[in-house]
C-alpha atoms as a PDB file:
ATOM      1  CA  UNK A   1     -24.526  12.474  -7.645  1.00  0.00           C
ATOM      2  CA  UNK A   2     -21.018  11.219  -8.804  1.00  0.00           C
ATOM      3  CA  UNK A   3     -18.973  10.172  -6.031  1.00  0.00           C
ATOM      4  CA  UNK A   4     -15.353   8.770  -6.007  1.00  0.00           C
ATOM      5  CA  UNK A   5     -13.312   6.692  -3.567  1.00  0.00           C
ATOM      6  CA  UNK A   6      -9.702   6.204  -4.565  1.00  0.00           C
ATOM      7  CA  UNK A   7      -7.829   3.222  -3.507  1.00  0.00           C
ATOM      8  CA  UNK A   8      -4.477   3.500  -3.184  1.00  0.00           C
ATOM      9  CA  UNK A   9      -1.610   0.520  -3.956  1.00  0.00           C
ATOM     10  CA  UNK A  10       1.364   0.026  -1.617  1.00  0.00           C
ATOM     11  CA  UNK A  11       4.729  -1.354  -2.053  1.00  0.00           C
ATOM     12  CA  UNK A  12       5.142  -4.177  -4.885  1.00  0.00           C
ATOM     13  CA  UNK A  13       3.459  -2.061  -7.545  1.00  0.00           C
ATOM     14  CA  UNK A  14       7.182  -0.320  -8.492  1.00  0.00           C
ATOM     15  CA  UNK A  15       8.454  -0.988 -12.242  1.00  0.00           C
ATOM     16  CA  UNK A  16      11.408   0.791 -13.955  1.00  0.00           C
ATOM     17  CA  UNK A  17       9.966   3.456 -16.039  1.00  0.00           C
ATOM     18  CA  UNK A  18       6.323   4.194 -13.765  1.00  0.00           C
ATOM     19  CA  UNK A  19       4.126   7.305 -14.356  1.00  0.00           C
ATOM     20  CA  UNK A  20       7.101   8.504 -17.176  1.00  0.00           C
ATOM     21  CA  UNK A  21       3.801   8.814 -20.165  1.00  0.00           C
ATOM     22  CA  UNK A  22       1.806  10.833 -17.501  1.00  0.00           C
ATOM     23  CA  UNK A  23       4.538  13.419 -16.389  1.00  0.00           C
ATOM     24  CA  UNK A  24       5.270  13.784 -20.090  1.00  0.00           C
ATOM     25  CA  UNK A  25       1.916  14.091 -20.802  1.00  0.00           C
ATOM     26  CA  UNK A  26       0.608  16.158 -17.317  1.00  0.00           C
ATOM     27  CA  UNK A  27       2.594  19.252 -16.266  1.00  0.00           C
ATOM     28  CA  UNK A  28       1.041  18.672 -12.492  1.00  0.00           C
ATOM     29  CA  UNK A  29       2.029  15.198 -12.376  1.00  0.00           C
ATOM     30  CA  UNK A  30       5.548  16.402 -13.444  1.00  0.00           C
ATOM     31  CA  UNK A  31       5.710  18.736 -11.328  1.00  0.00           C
ATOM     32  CA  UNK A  32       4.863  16.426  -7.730  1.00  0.00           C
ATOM     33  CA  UNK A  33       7.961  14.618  -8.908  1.00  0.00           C
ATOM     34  CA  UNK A  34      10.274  17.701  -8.937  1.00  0.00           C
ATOM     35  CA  UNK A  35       8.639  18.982  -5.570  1.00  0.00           C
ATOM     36  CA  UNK A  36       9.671  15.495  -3.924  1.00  0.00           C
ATOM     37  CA  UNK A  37      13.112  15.736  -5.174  1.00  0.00           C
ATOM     38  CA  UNK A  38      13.186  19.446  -3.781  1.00  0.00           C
ATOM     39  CA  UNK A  39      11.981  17.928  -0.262  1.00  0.00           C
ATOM     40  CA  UNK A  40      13.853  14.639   0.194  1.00  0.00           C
ATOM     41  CA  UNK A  41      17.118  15.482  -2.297  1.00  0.00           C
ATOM     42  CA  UNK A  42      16.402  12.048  -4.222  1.00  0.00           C
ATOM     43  CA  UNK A  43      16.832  12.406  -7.155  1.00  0.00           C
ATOM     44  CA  UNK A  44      12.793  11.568  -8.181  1.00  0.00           C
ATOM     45  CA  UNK A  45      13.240  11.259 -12.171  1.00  0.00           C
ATOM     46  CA  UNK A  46      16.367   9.059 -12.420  1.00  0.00           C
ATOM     47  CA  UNK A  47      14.582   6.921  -9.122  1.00  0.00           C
ATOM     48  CA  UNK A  48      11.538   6.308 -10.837  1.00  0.00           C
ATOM     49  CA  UNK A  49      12.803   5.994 -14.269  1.00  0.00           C
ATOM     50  CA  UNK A  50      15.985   4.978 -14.844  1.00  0.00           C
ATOM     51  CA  UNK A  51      16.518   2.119 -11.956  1.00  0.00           C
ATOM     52  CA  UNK A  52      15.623  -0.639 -12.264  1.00  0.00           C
ATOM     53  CA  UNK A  53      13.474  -3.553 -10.393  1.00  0.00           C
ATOM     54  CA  UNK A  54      16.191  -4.633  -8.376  1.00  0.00           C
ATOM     55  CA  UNK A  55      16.779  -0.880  -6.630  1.00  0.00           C
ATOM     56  CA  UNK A  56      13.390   0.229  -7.134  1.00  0.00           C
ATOM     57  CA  UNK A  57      12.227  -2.978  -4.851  1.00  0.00           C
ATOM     58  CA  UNK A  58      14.214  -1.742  -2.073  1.00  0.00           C
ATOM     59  CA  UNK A  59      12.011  -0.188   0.870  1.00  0.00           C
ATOM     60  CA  UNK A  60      13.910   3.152   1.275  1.00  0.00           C
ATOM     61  CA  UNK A  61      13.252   3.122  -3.104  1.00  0.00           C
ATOM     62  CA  UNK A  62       9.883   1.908  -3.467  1.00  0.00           C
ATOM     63  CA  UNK A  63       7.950   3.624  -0.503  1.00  0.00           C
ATOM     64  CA  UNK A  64       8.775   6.743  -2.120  1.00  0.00           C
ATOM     65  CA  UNK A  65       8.711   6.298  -5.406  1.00  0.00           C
ATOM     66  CA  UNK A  66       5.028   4.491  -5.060  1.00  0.00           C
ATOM     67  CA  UNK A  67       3.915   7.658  -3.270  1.00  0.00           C
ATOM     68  CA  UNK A  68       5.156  10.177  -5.451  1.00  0.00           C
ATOM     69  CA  UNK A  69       3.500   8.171  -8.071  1.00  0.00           C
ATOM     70  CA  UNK A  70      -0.178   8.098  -6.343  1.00  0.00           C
ATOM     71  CA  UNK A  71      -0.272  11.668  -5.573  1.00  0.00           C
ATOM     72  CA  UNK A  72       0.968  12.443  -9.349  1.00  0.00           C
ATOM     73  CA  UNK A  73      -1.863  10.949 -11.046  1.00  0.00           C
ATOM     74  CA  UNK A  74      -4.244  12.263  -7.924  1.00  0.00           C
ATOM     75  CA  UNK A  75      -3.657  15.839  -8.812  1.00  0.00           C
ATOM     76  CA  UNK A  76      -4.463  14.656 -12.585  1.00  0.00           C
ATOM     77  CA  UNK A  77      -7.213  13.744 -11.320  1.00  0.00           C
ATOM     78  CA  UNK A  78      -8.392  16.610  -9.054  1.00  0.00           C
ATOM     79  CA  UNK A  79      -7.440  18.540 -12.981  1.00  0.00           C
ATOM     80  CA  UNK A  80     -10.221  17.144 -13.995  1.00  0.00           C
ATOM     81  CA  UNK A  81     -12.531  17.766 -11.525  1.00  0.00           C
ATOM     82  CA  UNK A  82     -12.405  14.177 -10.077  1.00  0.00           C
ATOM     83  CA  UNK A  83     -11.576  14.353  -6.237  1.00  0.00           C
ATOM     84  CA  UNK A  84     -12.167  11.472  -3.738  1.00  0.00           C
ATOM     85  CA  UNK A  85     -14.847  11.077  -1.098  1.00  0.00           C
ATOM     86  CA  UNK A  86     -13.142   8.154   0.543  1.00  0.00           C
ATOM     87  CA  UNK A  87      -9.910   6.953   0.416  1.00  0.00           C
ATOM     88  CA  UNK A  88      -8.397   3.538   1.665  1.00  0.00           C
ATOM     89  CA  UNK A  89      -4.176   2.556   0.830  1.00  0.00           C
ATOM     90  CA  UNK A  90      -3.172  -1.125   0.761  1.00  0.00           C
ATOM     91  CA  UNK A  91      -0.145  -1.100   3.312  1.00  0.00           C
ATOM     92  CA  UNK A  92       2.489   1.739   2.341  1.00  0.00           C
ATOM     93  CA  UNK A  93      -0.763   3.225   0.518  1.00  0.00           C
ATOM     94  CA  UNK A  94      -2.119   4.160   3.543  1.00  0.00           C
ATOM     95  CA  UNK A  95       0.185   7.222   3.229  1.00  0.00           C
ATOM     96  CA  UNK A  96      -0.954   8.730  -0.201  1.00  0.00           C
ATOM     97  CA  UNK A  97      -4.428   8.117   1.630  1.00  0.00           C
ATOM     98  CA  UNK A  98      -3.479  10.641   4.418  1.00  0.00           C
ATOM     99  CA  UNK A  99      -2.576  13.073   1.973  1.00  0.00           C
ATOM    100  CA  UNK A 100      -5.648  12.699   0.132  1.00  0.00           C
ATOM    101  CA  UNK A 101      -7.883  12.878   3.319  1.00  0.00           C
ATOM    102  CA  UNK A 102      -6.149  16.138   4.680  1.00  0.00           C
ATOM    103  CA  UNK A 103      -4.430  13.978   7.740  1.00  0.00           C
ATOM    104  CA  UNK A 104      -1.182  14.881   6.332  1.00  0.00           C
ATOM    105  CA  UNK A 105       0.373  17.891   4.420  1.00  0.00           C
ATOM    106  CA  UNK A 106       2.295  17.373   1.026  1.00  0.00           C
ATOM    107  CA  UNK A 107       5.558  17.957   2.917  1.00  0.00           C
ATOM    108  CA  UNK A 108       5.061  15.821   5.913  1.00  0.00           C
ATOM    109  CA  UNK A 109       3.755  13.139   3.970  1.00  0.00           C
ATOM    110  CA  UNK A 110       6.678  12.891   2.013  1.00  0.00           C
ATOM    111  CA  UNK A 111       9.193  13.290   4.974  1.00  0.00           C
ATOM    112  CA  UNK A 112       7.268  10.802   6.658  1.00  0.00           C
ATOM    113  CA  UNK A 113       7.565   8.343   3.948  1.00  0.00           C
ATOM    114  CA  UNK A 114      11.039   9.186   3.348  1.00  0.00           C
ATOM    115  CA  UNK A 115      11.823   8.142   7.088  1.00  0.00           C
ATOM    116  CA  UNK A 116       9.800   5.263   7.325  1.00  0.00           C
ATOM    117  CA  UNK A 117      11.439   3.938   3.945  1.00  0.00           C
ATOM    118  CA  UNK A 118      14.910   3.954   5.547  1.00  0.00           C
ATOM    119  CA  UNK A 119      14.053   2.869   8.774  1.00  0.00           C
ATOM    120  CA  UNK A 120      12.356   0.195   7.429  1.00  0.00           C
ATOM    121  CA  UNK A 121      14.764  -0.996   4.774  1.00  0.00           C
ATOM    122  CA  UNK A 122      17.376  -0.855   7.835  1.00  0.00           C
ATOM    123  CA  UNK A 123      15.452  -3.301   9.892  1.00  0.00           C
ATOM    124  CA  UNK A 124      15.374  -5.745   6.802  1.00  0.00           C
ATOM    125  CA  UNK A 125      19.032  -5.507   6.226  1.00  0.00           C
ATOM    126  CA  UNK A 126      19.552  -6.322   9.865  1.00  0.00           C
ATOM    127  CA  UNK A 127      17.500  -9.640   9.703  1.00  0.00           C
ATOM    128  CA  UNK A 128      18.986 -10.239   6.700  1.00  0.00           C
ATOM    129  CA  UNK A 129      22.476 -10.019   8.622  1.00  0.00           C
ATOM    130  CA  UNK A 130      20.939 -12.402  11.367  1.00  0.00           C
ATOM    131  CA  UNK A 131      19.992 -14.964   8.745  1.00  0.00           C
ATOM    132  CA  UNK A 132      23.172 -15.822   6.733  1.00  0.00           C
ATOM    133  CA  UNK A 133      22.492 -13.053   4.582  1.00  0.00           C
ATOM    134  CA  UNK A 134      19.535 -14.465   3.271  1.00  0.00           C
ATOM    135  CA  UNK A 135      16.507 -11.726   2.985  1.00  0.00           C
ATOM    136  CA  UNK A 136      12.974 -11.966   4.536  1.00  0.00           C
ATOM    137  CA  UNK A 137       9.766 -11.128   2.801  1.00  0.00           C
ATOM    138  CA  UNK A 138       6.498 -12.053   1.779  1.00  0.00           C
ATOM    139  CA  UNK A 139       4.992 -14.881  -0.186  1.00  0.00           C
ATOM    140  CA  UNK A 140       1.591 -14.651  -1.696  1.00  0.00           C
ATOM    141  CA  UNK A 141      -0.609 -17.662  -0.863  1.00  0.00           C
ATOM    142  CA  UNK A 142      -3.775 -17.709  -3.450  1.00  0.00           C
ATOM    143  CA  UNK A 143      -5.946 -20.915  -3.975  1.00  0.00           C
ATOM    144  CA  UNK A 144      -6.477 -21.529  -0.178  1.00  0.00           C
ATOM    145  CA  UNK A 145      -8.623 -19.668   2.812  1.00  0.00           C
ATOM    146  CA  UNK A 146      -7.585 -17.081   4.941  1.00  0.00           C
ATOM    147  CA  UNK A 147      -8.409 -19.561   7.673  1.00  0.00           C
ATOM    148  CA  UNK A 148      -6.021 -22.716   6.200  1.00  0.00           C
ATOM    149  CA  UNK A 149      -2.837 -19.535   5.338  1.00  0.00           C
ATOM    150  CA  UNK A 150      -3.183 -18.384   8.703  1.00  0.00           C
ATOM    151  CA  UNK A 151      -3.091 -22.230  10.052  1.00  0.00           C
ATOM    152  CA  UNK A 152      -0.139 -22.855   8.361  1.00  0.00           C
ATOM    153  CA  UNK A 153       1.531 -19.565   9.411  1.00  0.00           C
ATOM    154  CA  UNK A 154       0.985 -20.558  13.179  1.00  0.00           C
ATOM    155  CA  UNK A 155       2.614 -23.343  12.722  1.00  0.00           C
ATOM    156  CA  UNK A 156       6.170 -22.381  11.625  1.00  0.00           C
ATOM    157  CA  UNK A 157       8.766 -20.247  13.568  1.00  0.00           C
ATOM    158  CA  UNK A 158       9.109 -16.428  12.686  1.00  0.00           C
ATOM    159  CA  UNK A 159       6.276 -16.809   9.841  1.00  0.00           C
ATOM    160  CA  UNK A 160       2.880 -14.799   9.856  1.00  0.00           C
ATOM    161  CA  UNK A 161      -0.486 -13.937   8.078  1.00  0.00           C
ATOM    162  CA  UNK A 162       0.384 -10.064   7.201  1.00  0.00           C
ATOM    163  CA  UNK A 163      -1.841  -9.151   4.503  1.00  0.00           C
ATOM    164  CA  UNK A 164      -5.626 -10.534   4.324  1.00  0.00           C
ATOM    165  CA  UNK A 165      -6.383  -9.846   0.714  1.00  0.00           C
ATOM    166  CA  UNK A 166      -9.650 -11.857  -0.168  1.00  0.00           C
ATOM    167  CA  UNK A 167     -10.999 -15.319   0.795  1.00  0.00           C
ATOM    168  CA  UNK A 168      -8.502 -16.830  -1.528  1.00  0.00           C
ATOM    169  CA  UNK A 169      -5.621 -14.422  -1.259  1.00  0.00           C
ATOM    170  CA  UNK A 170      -3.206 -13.839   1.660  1.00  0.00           C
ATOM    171  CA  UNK A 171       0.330 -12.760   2.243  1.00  0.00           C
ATOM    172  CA  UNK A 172       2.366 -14.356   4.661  1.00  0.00           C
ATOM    173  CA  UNK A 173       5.650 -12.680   5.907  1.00  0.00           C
ATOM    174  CA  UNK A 174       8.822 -14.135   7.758  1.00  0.00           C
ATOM    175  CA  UNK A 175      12.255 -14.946   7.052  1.00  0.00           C
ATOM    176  CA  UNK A 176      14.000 -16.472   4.052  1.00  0.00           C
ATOM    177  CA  UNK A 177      13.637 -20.010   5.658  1.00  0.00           C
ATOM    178  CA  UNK A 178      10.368 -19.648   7.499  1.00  0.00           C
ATOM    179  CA  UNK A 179       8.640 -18.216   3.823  1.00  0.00           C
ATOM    180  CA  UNK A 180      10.492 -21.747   2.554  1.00  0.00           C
ATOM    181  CA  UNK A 181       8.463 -23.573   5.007  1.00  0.00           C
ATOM    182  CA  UNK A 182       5.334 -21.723   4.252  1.00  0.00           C
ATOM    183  CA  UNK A 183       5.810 -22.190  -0.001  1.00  0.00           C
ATOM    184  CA  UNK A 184       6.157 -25.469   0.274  1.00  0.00           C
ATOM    185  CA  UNK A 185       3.447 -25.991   3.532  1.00  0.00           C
ATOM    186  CA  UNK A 186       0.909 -24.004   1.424  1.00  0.00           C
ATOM    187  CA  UNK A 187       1.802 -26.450  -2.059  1.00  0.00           C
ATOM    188  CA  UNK A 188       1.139 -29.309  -0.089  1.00  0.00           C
ATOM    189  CA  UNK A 189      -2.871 -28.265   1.115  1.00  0.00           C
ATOM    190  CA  UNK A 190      -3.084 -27.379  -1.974  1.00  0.00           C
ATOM    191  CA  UNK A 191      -2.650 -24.206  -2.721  1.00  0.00           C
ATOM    192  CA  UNK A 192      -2.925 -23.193  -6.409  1.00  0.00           C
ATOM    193  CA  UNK A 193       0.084 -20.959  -6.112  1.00  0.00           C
ATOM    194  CA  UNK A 194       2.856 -19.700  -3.440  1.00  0.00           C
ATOM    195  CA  UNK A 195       4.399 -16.585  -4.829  1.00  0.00           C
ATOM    196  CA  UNK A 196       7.466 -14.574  -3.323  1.00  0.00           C
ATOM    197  CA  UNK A 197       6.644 -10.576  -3.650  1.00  0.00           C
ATOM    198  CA  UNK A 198       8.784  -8.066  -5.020  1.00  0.00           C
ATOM    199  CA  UNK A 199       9.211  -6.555  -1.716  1.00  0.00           C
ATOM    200  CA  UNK A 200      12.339  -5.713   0.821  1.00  0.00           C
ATOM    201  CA  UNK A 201      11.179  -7.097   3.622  1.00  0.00           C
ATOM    202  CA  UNK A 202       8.428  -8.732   6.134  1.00  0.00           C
ATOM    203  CA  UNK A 203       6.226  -6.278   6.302  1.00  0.00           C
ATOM    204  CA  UNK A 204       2.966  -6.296   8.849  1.00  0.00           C
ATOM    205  CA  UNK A 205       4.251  -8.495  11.396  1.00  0.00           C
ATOM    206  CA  UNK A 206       6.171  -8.677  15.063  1.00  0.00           C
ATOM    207  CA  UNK A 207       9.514  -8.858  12.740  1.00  0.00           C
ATOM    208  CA  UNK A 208       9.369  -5.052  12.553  1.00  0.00           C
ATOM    209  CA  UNK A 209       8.973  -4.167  15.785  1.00  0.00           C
ATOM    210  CA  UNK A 210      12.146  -2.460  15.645  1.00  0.00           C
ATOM    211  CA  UNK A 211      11.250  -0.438  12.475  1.00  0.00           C
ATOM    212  CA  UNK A 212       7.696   0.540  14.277  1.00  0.00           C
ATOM    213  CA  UNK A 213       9.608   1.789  17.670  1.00  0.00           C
ATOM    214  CA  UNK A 214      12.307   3.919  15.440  1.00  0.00           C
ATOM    215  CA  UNK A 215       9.204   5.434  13.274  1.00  0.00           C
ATOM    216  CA  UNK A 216       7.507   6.423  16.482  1.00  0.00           C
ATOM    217  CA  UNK A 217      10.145   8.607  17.128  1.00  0.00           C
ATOM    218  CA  UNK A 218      10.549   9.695  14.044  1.00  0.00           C
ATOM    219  CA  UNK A 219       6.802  11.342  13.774  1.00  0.00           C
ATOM    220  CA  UNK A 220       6.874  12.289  17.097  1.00  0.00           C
ATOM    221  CA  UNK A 221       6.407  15.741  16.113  1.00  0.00           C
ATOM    222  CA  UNK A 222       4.283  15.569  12.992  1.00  0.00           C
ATOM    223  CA  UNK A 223       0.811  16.891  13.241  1.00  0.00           C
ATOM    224  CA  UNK A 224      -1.851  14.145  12.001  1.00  0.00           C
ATOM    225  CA  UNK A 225      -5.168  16.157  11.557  1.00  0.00           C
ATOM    226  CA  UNK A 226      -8.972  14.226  11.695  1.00  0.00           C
ATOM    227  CA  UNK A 227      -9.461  13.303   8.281  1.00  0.00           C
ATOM    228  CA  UNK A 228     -12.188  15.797   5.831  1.00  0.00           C
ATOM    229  CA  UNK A 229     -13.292  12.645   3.828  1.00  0.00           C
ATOM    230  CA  UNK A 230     -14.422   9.314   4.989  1.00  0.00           C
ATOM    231  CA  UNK A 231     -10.866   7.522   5.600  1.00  0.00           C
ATOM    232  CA  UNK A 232      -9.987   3.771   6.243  1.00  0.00           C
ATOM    233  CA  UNK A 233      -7.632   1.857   8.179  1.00  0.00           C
ATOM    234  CA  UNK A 234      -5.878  -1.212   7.704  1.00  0.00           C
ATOM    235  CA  UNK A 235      -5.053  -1.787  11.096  1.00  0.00           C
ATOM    236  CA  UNK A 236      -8.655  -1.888  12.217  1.00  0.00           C
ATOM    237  CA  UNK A 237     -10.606  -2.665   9.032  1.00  0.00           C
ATOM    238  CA  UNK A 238     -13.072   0.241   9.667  1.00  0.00           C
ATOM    239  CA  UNK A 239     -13.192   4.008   9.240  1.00  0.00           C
ATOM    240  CA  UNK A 240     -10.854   6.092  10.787  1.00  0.00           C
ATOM    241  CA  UNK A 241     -12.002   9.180  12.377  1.00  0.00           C
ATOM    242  CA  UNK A 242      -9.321  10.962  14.604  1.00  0.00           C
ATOM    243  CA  UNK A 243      -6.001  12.149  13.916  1.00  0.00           C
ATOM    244  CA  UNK A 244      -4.602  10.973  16.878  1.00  0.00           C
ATOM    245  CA  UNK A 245      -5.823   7.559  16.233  1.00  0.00           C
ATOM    246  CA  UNK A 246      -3.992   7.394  12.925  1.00  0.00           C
ATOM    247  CA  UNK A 247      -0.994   8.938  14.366  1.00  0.00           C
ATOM    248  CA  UNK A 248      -1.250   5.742  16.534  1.00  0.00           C
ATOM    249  CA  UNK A 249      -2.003   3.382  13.943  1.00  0.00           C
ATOM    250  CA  UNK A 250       0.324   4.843  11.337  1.00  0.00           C
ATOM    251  CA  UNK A 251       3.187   2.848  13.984  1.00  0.00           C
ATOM    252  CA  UNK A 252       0.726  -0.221  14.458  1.00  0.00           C
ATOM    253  CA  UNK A 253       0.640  -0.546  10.817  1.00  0.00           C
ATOM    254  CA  UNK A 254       4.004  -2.077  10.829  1.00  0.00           C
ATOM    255  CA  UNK A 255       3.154  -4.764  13.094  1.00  0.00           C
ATOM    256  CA  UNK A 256      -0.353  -5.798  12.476  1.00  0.00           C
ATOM    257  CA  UNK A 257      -1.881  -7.382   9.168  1.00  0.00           C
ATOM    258  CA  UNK A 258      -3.296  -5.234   6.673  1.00  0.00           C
ATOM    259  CA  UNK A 259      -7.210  -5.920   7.213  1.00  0.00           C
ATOM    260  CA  UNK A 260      -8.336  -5.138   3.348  1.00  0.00           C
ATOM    261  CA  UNK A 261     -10.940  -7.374   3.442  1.00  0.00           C
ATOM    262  CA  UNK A 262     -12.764  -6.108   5.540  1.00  0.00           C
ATOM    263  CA  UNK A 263     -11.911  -2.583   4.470  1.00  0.00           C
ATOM    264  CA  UNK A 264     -13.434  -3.815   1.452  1.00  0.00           C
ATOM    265  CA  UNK A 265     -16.700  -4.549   3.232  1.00  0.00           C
ATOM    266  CA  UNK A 266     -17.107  -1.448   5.486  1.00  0.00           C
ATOM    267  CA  UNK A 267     -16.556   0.443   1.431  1.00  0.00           C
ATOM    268  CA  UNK A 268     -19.190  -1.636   0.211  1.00  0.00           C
ATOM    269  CA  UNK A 269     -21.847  -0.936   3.278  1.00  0.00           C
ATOM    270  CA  UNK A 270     -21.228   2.944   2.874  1.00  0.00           C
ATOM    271  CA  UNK A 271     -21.870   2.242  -0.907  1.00  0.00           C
ATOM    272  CA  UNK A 272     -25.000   0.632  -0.492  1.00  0.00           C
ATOM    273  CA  UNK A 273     -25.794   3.077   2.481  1.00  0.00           C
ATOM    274  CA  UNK A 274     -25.681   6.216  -0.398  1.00  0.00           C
ATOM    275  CA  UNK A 275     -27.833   4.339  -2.930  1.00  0.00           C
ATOM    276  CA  UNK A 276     -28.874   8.060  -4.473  1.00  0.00           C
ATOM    277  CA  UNK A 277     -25.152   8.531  -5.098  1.00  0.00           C
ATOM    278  CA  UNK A 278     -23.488   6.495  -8.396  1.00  0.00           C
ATOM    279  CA  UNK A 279     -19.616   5.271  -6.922  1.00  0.00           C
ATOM    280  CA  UNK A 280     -16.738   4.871  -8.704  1.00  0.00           C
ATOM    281  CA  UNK A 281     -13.106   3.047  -7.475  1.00  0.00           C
ATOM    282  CA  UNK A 282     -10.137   4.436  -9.169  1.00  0.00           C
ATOM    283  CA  UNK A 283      -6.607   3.146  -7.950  1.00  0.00           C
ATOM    284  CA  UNK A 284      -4.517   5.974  -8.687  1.00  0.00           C
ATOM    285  CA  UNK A 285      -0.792   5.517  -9.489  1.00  0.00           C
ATOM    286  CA  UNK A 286       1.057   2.082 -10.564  1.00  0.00           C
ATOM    287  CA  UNK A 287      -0.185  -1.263 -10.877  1.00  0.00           C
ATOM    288  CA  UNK A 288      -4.418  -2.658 -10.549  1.00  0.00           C
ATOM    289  CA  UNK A 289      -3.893  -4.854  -8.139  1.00  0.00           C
ATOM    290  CA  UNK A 290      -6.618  -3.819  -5.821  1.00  0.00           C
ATOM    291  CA  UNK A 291      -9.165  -3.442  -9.057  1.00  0.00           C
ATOM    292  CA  UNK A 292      -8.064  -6.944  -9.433  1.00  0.00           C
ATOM    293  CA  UNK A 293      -9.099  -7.781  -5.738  1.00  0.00           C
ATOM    294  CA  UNK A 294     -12.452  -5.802  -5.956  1.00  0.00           C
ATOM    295  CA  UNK A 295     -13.253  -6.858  -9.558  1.00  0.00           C
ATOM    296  CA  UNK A 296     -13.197 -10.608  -8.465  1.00  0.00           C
ATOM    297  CA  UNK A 297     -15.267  -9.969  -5.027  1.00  0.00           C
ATOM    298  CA  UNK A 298     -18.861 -10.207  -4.269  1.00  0.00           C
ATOM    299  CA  UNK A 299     -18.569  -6.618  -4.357  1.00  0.00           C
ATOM    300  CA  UNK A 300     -17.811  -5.746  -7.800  1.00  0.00           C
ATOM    301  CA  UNK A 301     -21.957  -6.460  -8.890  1.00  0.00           C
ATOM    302  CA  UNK A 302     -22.451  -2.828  -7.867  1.00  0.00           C
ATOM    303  CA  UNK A 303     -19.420  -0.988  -8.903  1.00  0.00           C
ATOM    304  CA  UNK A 304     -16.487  -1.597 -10.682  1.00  0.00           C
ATOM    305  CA  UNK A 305     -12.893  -0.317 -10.095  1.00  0.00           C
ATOM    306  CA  UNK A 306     -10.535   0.641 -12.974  1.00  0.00           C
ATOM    307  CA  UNK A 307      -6.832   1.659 -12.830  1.00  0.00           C
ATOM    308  CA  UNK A 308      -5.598   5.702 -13.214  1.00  0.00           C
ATOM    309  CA  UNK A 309      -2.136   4.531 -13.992  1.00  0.00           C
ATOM    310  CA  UNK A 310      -1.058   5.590 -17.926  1.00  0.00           C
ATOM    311  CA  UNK A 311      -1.366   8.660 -19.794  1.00  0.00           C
ATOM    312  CA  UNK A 312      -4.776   6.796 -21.596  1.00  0.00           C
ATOM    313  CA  UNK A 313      -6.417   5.504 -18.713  1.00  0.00           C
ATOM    314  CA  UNK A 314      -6.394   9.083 -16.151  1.00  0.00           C
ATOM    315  CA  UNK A 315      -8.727  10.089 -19.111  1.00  0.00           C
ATOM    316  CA  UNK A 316     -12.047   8.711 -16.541  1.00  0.00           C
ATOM    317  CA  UNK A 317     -15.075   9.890 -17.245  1.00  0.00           C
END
């Protein structure tokens, strides 16, 4: 039996023009995009293809646009008959994965993203504010361990592993001059590059505590449901099972690293688990940076993932 998991990229994937061939091309894509400017009163088509990097990088931007993007290319793929069994999102992809799950409806999803887009891009602006005006972010730290980043992290004021990608792959958030430290820390042991993200802000550490205590409140009263297909968390790096759980993680998320490695692992073990059952990863939306991530693991012997994001490559068989 064919079975799909769909993995779902978070903020950084933006670029001017994304999903425009596939809403030309798919009247359902096209029509997720209208829905979310019906919802949110963003204007969805001008956002996602007529800004460019610069706004489209900005949290309250990105989250949604990203988002919108994933589900438009999911419900090309439900079209043609190809529906997920599992779903895991890399950081603001955790949302889309929700939806796809049944933990949240199309409208709260989309509110909920909406909110947590502004509150978050306000809580960057503020540390911003506090630091001369210079931004914080993340800088991506590939050539040494997850061990020797997070090492180097400890060391240095207001800087912190956030993102455990693979063994040779992790993001490290903080302020402007903290990430400064890390870059040129992370040269040094010899890292093989030290990369600053397209991203807004310093996502998946303390930092946003601030953001994570306004987004409480702000989903307060939205209903999170126990997921109807196997479901992942990055705040644990294991299955998630109970709605009220998620609702809890869903604010720890902003605070904690994004486990994807091990995510990665617990996929692979159910994989293995179903050996009468043939798998296939599809990272629906923008960007293949987590095809990238599971095409260079260990785990990529068994099954490979490919990228649903163009009007060519939704055409999976």
């Amino acid at each position: 039996m064919k079975k799909y998991a769909f993995l779902f990229p978070g903020q950084g994937a933006q670029v001017p023009g994304m999903i425009k061939d596939i809403c030309d091309a798919y009247p359902e894509a096209r029509k997720v995009v209208d829905e979310v400017t019906k919802i949110t009163g963003v204007d969805m088509p001008k956002l996602l293809w007529e800004s460019d990097q610069a706004t489209l990088s900005r949290s309250d931007n990105s989250q949604l646009a990203i988002t919108t993007a994933s589900i438009a290319v999911m419900k090309v793929l439900e079209s043609k008959g190809i529906t997920p069994s599992a779903a895991m999102g890399f950081s603001l992809g955790e949302f889309p994965a929700l939806y796809a799950s049944g933990v949240l409806s199309f409208e709260d999803v989309i509110k909920v993203v909406r909110q947590r887009g502004l509150i978050m891009q306000e809580v960057c602006e503020k540390i911003a504010k506090e630091n001369e005006g210079h931004a914080p972010g993340m800088t991506a730290v590939i050539g040494l361990s997850t061990d020797q980043v997070k090492e180097i992290a400890n060391g240095i004021e207001n800087a912190y592993a956030a993102n455990l990608n693979s063994d040779k792959q992790t993001v490290v958030s903080g302020t402007f001059d903290a990430l400064e430290k890390v870059e040129a820390a992370a040269k040094e042991a010899g890292a093989r590059r030290a990369l600053r993200l397209q991203v807004a802000g310093p996502f998946h550490c303390p930092l946003m505590q601030e953001a994570a205590d306004n987004f409480e409140k702000a989903i307060a009263d939205v209903t999170f449901n126990d997921p109807k297909i196997t479901l992942f968390s990055n705040v644990t790096g294991d299955k998630a099972t109970n709605g009220a759980e998620i609702k809890k993680n869903a604010v720890l998320h902003l605070t904690n690293p994004v486990r994807w490695i091990e995510e990665e692992k617990v996929l692979f073990d159910l994989i293995n688990a179903e050996a009468d059952n043939q798998w296939n990863l599809i990272e629906p939306g923008v960007g293949s940076v987590l095809c990238g991530l599971w095409n260079k693991s260990d785990f990529a012997e068994n099954v490979k993932c490919v990228a649903a994001n163009s009007a060519d490559s939704v055409n999976i068989e």
